[in-house]
C-alpha atoms as a PDB file:
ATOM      1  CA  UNK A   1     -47.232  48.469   1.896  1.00  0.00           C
ATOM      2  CA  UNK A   2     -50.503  46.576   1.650  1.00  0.00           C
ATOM      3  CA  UNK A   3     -53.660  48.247   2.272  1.00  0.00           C
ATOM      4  CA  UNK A   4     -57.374  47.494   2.790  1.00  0.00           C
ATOM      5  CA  UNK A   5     -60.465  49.592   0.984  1.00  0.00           C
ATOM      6  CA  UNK A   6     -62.919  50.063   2.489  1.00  0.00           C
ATOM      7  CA  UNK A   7     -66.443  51.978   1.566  1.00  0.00           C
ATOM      8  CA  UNK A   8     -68.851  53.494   3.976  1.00  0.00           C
ATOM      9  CA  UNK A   9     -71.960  55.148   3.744  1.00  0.00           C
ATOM     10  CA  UNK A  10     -74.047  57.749   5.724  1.00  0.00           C
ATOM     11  CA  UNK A  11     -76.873  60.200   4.863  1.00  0.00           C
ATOM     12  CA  UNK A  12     -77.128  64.422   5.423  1.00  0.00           C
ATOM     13  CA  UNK A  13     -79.746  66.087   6.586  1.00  0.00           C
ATOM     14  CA  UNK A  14     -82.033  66.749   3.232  1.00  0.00           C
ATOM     15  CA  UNK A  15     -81.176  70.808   3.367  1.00  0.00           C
ATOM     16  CA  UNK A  16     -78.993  72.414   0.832  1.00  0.00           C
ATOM     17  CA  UNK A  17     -78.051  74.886   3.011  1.00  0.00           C
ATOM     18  CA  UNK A  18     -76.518  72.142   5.689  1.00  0.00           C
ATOM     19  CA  UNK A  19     -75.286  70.316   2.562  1.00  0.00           C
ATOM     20  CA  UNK A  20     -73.369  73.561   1.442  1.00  0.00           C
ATOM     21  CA  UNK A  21     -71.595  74.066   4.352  1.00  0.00           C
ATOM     22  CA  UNK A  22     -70.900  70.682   5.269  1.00  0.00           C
ATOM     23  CA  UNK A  23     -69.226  71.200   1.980  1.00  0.00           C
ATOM     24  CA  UNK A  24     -67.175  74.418   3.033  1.00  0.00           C
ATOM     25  CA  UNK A  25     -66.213  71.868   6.216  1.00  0.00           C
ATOM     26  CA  UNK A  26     -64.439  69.623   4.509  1.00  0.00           C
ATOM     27  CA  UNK A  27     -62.647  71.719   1.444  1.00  0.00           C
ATOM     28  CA  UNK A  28     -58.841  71.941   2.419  1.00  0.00           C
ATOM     29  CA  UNK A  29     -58.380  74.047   5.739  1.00  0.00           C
ATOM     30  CA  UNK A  30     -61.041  74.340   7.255  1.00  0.00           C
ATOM     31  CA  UNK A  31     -61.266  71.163   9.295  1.00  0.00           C
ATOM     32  CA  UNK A  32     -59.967  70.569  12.443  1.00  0.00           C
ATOM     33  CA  UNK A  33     -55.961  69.436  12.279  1.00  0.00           C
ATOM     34  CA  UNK A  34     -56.551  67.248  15.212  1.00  0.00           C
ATOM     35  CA  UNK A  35     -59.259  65.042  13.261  1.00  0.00           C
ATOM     36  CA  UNK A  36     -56.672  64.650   9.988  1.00  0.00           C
ATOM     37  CA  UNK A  37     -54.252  63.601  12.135  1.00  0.00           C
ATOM     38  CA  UNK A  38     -56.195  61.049  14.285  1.00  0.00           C
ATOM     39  CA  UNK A  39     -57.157  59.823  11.229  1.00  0.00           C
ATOM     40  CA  UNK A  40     -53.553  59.346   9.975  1.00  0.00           C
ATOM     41  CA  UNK A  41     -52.355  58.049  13.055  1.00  0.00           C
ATOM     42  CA  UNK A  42     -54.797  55.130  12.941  1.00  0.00           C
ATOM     43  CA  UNK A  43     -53.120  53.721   9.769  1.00  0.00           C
ATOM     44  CA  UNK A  44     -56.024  55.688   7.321  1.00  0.00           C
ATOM     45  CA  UNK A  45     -53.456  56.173   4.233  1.00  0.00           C
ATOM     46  CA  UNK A  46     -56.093  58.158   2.227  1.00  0.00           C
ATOM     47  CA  UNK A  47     -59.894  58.704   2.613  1.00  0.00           C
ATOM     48  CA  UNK A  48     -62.637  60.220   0.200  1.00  0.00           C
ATOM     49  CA  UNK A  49     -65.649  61.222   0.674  1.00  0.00           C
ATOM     50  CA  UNK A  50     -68.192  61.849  -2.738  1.00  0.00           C
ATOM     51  CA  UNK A  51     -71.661  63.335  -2.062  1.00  0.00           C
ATOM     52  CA  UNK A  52     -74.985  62.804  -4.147  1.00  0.00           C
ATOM     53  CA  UNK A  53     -78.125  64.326  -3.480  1.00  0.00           C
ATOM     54  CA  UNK A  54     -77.824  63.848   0.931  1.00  0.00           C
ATOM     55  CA  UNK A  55     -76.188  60.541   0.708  1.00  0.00           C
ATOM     56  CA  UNK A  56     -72.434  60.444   1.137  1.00  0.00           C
ATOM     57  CA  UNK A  57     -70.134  57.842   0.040  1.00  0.00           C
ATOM     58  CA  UNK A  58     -66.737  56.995   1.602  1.00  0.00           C
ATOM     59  CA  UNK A  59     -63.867  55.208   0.824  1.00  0.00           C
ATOM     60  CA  UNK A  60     -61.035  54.872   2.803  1.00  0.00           C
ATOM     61  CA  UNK A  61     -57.447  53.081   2.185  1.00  0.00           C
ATOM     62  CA  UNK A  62     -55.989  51.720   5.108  1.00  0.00           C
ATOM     63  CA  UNK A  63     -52.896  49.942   6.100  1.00  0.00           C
ATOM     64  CA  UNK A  64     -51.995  46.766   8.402  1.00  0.00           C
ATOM     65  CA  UNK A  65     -52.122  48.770  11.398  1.00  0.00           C
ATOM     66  CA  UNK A  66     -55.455  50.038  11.137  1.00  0.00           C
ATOM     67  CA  UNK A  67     -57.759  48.961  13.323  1.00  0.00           C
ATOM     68  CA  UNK A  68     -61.157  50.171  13.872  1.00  0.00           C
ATOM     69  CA  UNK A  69     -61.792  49.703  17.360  1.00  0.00           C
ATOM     70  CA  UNK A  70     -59.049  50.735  18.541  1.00  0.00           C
ATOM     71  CA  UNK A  71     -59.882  54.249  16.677  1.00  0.00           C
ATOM     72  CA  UNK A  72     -63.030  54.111  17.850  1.00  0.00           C
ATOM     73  CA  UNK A  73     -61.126  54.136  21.374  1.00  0.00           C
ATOM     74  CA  UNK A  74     -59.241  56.919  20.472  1.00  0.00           C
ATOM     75  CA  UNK A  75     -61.816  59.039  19.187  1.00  0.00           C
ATOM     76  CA  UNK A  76     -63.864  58.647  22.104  1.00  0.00           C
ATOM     77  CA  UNK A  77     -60.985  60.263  24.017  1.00  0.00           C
ATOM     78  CA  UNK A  78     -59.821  62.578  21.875  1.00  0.00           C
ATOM     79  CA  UNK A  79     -62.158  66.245  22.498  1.00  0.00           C
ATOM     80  CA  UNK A  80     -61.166  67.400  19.513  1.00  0.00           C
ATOM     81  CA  UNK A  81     -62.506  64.369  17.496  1.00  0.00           C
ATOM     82  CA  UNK A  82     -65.696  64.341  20.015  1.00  0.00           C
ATOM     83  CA  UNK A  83     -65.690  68.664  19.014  1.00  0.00           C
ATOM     84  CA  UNK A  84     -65.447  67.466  15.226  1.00  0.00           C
ATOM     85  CA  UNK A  85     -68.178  64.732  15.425  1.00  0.00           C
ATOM     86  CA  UNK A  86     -70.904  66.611  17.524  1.00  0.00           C
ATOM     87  CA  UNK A  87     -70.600  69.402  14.742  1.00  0.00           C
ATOM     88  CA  UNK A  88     -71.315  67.160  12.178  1.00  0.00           C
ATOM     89  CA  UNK A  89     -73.743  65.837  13.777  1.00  0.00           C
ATOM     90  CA  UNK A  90     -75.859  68.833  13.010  1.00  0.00           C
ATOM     91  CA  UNK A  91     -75.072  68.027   9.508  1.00  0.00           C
ATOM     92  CA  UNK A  92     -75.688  64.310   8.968  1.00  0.00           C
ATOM     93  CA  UNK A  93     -78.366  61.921   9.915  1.00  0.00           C
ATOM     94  CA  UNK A  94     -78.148  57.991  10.259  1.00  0.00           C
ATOM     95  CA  UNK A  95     -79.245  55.986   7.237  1.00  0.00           C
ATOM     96  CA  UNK A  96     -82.697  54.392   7.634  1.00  0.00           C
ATOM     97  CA  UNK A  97     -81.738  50.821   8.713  1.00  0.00           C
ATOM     98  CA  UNK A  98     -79.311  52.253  11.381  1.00  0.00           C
ATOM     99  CA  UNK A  99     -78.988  51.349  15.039  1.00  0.00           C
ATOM    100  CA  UNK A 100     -78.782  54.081  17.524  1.00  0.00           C
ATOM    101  CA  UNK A 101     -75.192  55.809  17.657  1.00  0.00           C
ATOM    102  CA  UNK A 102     -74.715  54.174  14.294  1.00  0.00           C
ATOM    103  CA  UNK A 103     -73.297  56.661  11.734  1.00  0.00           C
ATOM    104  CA  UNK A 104     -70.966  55.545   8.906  1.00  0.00           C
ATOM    105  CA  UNK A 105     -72.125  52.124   7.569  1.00  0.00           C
ATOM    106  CA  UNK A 106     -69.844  50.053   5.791  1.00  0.00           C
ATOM    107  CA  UNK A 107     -71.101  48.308   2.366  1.00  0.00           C
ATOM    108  CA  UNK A 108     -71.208  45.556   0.790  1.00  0.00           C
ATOM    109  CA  UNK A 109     -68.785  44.835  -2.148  1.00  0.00           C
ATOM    110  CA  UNK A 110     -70.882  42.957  -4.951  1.00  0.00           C
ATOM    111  CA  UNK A 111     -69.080  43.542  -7.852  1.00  0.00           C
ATOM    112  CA  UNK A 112     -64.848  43.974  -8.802  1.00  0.00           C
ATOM    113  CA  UNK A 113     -64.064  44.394 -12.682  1.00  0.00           C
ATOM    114  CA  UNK A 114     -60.624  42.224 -11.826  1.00  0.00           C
ATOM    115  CA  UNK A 115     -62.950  39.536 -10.700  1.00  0.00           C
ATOM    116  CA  UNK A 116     -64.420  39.180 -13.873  1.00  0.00           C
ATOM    117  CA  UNK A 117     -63.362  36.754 -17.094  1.00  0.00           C
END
């Protein structure tokens, strides 16, 4: 199976109290099923998200069949993705250079060890 990486980035709000439980939200159980297995079902083989300060970092493996705007589609029907993202919407704010309804941004690779002599 091939797959793709690729790394995201969006910010929290700056409150360690909103940090903390975003926390809590995404330690094993106590997301929502539904939203793991949208994300599954779009061809998302593994995703990660690491947290410094408010800004968090994501990295997601995907396979051939993923493809974003089609699960873009299907999150915009799915009320149980739509329940998951208005909650953490209370939680996370856009990154500076954002356009409206812009949340995850993806980044810009500039450096790959294997690349290297």
């Amino acid at each position: 199976m091939n797959t793709t990486r690729h790394c995201l980035a969006t910010d929290l709000k700056n409150n360690p109290e909103l940090i903390e439980q975003y926390k809590h939200y995404h330690k094993p159980g106590n997301g929502f099923p539904a939203v793991a297995k949208s994300i599954r079902d779009a061809g998302i083989v593994e995703m990660e998200i690491y947290l410094i300060e408010n800004r968090l970092f994501m990295i997601m493996e995907v396979d051939d069949s993923f493809d974003p705007i089609a699960k873009a589609k299907s999150d915009a029907q799915s009320p149980e993705v739509q329940k998951w993202e208005t909650l953490m919407w209370q939680f996370q704010q856009a990154l500076p250079w954002a356009k409206d309804g812009e949340k995850w941004l993806p980044m810009e690779e500039i450096f790959k060890l294997t690349e290297q002599p």
